[in-house]
PDB file of N, CA and C in Angstrom:
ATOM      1  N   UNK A   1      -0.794 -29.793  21.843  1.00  0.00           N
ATOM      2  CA  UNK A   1      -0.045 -28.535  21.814  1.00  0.00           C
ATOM      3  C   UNK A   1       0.493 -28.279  20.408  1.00  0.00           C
ATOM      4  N   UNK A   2       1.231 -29.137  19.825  1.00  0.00           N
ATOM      5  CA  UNK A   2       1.175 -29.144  18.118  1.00  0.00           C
ATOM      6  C   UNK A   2       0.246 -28.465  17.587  1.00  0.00           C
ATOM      7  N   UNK A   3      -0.491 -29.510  17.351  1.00  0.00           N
ATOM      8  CA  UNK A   3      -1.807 -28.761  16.837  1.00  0.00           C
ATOM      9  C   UNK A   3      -1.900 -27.458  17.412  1.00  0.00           C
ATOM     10  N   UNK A   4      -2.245 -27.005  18.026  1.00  0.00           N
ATOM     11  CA  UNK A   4      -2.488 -25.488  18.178  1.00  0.00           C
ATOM     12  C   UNK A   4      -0.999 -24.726  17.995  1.00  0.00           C
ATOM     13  N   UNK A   5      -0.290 -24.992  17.587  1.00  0.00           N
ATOM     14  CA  UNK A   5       0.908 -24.055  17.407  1.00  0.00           C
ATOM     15  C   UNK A   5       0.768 -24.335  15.601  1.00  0.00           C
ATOM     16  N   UNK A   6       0.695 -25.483  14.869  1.00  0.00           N
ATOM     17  CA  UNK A   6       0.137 -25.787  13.615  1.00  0.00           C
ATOM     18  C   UNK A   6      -1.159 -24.545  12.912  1.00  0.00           C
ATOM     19  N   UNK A   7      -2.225 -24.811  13.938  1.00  0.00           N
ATOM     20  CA  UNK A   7      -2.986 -23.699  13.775  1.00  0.00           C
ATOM     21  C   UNK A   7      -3.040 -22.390  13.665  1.00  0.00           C
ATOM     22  N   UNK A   8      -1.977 -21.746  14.822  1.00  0.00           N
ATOM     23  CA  UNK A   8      -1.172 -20.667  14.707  1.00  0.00           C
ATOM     24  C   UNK A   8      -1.141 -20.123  13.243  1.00  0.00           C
ATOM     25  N   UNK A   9      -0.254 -20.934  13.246  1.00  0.00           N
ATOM     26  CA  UNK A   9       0.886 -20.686  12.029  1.00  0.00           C
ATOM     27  C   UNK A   9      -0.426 -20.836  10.943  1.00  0.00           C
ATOM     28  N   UNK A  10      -1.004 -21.797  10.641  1.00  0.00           N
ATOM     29  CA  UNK A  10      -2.013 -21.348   9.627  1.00  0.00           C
ATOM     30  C   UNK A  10      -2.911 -20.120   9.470  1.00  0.00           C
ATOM     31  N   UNK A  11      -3.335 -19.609  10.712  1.00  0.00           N
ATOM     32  CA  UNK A  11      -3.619 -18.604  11.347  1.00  0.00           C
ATOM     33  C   UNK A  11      -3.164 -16.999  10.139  1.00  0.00           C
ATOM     34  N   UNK A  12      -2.037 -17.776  10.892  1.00  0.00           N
ATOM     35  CA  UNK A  12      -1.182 -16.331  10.709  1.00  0.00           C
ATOM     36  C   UNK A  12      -0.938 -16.389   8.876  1.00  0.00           C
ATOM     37  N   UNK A  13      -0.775 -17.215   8.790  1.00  0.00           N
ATOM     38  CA  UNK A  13      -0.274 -17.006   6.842  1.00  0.00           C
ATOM     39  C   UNK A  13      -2.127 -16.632   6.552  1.00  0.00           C
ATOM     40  N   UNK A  14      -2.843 -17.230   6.692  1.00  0.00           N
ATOM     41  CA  UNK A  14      -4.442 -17.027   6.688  1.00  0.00           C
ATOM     42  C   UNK A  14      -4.274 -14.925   6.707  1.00  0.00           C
ATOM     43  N   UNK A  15      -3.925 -14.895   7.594  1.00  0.00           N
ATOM     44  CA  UNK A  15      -3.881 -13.305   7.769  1.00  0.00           C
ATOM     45  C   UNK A  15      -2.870 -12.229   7.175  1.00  0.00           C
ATOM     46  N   UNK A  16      -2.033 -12.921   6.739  1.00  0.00           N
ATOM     47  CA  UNK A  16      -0.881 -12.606   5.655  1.00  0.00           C
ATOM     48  C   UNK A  16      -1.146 -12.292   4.637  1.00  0.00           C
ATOM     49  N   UNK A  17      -2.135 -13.543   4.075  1.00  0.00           N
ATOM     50  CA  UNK A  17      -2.892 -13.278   2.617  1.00  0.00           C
ATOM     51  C   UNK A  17      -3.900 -12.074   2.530  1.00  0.00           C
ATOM     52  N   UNK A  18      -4.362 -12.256   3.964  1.00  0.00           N
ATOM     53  CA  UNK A  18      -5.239 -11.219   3.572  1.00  0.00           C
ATOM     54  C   UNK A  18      -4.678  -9.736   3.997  1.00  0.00           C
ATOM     55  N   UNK A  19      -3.930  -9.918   4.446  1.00  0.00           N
ATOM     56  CA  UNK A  19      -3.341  -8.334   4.263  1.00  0.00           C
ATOM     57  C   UNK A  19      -2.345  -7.792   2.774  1.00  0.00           C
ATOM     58  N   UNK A  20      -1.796  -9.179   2.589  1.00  0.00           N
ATOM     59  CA  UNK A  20      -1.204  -8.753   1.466  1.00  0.00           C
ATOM     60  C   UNK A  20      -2.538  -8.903   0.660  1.00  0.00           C
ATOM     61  N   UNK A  21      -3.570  -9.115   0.584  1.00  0.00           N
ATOM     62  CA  UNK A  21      -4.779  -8.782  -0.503  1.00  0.00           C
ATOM     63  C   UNK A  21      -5.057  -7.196  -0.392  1.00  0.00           C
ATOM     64  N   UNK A  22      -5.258  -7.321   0.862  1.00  0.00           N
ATOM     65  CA  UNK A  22      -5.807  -5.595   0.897  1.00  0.00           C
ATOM     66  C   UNK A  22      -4.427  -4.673   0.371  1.00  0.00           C
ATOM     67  N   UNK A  23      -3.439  -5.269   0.633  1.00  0.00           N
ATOM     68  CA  UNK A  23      -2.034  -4.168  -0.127  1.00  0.00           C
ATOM     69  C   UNK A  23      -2.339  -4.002  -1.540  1.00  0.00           C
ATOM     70  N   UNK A  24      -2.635  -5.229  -2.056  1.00  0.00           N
ATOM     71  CA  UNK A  24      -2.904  -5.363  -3.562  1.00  0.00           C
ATOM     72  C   UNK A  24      -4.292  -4.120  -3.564  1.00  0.00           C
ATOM     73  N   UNK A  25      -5.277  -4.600  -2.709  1.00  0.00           N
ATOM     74  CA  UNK A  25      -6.246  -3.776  -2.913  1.00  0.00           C
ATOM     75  C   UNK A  25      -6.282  -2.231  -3.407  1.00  0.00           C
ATOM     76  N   UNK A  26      -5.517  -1.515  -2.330  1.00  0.00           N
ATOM     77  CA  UNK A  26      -4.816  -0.332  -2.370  1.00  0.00           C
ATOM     78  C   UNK A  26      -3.995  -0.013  -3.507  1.00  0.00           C
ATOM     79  N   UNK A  27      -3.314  -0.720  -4.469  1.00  0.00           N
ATOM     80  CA  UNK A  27      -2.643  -0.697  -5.559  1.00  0.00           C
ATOM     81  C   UNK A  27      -3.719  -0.521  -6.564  1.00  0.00           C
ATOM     82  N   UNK A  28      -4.722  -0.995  -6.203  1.00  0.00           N
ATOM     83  CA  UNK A  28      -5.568  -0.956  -7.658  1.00  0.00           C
ATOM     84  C   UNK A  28      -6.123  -0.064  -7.310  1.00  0.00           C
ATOM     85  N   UNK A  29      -6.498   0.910  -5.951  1.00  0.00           N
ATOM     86  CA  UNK A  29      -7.320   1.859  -5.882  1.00  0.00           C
ATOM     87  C   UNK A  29      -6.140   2.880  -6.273  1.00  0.00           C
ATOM     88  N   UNK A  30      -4.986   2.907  -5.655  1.00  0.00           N
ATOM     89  CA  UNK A  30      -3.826   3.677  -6.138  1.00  0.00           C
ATOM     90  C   UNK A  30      -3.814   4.218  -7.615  1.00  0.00           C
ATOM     91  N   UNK A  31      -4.068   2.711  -8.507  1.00  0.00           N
ATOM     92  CA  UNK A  31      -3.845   2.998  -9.605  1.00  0.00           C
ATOM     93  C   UNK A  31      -5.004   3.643 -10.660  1.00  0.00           C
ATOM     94  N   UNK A  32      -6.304   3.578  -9.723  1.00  0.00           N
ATOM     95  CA  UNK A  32      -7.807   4.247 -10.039  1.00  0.00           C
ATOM     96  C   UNK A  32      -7.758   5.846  -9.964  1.00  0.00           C
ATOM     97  N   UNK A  33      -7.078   6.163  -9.128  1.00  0.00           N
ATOM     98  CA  UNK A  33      -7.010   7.167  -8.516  1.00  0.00           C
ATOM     99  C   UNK A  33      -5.596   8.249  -9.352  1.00  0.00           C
ATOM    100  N   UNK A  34      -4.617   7.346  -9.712  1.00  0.00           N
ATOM    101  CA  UNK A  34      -3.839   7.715 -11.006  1.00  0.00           C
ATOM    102  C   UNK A  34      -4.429   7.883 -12.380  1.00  0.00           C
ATOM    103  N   UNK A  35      -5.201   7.077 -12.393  1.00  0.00           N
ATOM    104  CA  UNK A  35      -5.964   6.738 -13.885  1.00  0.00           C
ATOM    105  C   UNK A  35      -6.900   8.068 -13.827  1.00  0.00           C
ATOM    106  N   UNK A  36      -7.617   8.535 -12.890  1.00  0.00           N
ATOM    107  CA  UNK A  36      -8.271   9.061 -12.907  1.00  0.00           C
ATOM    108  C   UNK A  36      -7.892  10.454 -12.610  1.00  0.00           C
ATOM    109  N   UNK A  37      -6.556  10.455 -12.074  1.00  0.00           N
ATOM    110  CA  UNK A  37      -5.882  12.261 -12.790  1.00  0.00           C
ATOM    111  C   UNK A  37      -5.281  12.194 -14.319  1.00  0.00           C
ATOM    112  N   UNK A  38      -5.571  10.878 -14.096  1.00  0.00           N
ATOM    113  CA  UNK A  38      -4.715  10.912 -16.018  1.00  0.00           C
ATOM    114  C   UNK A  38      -5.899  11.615 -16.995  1.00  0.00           C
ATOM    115  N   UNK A  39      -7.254  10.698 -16.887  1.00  0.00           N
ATOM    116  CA  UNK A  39      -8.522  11.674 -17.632  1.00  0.00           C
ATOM    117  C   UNK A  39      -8.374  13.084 -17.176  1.00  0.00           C
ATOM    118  N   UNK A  40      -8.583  13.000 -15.697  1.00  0.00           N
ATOM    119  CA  UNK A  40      -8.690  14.835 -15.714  1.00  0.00           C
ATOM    120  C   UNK A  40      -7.681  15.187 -16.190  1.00  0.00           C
ATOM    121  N   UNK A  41      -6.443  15.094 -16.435  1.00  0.00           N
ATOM    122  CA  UNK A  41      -5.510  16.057 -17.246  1.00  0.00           C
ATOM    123  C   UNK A  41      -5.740  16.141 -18.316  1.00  0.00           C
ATOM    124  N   UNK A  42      -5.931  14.671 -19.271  1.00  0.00           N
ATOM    125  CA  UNK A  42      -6.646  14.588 -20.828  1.00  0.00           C
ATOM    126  C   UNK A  42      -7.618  15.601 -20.763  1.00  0.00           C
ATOM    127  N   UNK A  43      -8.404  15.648 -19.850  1.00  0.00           N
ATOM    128  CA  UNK A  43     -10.169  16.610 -19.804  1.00  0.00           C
ATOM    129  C   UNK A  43      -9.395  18.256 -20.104  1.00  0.00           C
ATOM    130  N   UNK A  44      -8.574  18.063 -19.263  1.00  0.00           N
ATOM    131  CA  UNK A  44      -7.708  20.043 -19.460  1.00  0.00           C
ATOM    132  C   UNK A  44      -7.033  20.137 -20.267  1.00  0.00           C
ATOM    133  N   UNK A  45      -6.247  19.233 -20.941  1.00  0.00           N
ATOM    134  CA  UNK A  45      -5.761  19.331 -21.941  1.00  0.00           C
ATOM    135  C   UNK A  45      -6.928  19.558 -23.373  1.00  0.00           C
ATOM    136  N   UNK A  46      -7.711  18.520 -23.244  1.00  0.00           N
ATOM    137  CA  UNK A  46      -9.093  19.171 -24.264  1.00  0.00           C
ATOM    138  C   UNK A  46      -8.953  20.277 -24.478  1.00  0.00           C
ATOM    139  N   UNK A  47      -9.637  20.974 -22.688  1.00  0.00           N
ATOM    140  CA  UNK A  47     -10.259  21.896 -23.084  1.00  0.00           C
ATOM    141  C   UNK A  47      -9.273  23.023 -23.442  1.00  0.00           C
ATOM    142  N   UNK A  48      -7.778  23.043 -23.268  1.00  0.00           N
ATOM    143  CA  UNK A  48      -7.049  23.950 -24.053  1.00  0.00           C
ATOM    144  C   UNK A  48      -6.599  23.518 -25.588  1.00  0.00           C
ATOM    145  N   UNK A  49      -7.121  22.805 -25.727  1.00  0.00           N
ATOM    146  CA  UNK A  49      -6.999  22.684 -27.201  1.00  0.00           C
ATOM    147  C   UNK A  49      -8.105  23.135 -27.850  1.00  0.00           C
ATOM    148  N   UNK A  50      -9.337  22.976 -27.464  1.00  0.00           N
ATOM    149  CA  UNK A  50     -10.540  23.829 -27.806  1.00  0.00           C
ATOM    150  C   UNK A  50     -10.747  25.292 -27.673  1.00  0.00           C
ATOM    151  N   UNK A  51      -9.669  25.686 -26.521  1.00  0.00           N
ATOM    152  CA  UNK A  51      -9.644  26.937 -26.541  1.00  0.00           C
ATOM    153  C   UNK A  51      -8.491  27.432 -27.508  1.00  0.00           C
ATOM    154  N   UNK A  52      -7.752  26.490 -27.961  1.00  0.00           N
ATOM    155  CA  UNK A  52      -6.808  27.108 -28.671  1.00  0.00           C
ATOM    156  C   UNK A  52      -7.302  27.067 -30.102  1.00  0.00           C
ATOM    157  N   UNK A  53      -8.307  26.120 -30.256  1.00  0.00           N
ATOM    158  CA  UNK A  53      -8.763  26.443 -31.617  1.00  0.00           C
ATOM    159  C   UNK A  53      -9.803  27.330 -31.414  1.00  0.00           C
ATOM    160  N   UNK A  54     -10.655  27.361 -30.767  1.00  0.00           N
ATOM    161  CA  UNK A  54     -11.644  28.779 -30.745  1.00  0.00           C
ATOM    162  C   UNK A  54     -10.800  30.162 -31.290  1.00  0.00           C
ATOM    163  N   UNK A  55      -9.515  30.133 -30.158  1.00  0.00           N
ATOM    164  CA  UNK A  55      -8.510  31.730 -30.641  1.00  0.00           C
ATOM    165  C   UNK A  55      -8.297  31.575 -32.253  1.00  0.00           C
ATOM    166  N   UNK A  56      -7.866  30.035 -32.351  1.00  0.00           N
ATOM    167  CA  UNK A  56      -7.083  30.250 -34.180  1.00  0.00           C
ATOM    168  C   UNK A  56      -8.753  30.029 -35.046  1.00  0.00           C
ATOM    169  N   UNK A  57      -9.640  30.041 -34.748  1.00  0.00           N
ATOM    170  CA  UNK A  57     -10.762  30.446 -35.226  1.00  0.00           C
ATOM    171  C   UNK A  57     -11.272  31.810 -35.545  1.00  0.00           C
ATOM    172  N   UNK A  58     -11.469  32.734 -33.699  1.00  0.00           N
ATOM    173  CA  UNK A  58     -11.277  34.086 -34.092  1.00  0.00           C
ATOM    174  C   UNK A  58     -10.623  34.937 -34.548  1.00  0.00           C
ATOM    175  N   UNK A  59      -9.214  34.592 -34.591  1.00  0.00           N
ATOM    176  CA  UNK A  59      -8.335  35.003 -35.637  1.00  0.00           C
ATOM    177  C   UNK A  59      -8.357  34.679 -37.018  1.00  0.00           C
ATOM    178  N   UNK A  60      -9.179  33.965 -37.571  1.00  0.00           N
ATOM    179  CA  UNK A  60      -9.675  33.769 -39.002  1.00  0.00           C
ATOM    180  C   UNK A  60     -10.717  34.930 -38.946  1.00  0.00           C
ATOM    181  N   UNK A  61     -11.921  35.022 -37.826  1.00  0.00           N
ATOM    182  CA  UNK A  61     -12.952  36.013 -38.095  1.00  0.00           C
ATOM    183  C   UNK A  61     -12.283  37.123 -38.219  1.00  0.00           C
ATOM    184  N   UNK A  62     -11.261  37.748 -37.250  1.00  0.00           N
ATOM    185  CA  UNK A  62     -10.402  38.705 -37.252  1.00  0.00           C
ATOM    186  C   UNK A  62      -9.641  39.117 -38.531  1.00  0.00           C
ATOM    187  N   UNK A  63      -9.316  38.120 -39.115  1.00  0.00           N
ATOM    188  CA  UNK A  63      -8.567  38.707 -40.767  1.00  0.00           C
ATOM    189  C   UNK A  63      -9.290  38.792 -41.555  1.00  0.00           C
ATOM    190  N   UNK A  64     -10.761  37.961 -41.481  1.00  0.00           N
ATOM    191  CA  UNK A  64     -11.659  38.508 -42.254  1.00  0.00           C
ATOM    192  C   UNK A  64     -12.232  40.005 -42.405  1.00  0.00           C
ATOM    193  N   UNK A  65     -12.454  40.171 -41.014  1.00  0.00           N
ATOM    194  CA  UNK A  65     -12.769  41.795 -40.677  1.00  0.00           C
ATOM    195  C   UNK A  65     -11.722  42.403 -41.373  1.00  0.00           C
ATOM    196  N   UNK A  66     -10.585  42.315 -41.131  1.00  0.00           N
ATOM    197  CA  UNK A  66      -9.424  43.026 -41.552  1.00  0.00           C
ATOM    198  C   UNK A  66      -9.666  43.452 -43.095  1.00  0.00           C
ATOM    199  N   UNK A  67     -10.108  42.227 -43.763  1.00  0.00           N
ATOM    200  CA  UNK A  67      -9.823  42.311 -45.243  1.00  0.00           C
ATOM    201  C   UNK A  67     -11.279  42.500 -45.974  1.00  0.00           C
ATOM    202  N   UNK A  68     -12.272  42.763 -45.042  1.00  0.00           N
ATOM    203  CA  UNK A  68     -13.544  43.361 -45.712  1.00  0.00           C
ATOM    204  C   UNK A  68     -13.241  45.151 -45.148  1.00  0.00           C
ATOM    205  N   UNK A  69     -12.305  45.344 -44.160  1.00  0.00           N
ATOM    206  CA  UNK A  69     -12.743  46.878 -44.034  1.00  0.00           C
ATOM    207  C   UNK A  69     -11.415  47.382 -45.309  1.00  0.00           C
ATOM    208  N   UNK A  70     -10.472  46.580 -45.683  1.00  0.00           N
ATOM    209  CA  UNK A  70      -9.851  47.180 -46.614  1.00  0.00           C
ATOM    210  C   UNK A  70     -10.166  46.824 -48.071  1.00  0.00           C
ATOM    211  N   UNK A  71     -11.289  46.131 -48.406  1.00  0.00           N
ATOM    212  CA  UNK A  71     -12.269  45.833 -49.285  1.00  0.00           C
ATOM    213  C   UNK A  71     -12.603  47.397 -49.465  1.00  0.00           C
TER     214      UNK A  71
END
């Protein structure tokens, strides 16, 4: 009867670990899944910085125009 109450209990920490593994698991997918709105925000942030230099670009073409029609 020991023994099987011994076993139990090994049992059970046996299943402990592995749930606290899969908790861990979930933390790292948690943190994949953070990581990976972190690029997509970097990705939108890009692309408004590319769009913000495209504008301060056409606004160079724009003063150019300006200063060839008063040429």
């Amino acid at each position: 009867m020991s023994n099987r109450v011994y076993d139990n209990r090994m049992y059970n920490r046996v299943y402990d670990n592995r749930v606290y593994d899969n908790r861990v698991y979930d933390n790292i997918v948690y943190d994949n899944i953070v990581y990976d709105n972190l690029v997509f925000a970097n990705m939108v942030y890009d692309t408004y910085t590319r769009l913000y230099d495209n504008l301060g670009y056409d606004n160079l073409v724009y003063d150019k125009l300006m200063r060839d029609n008063l040429v």
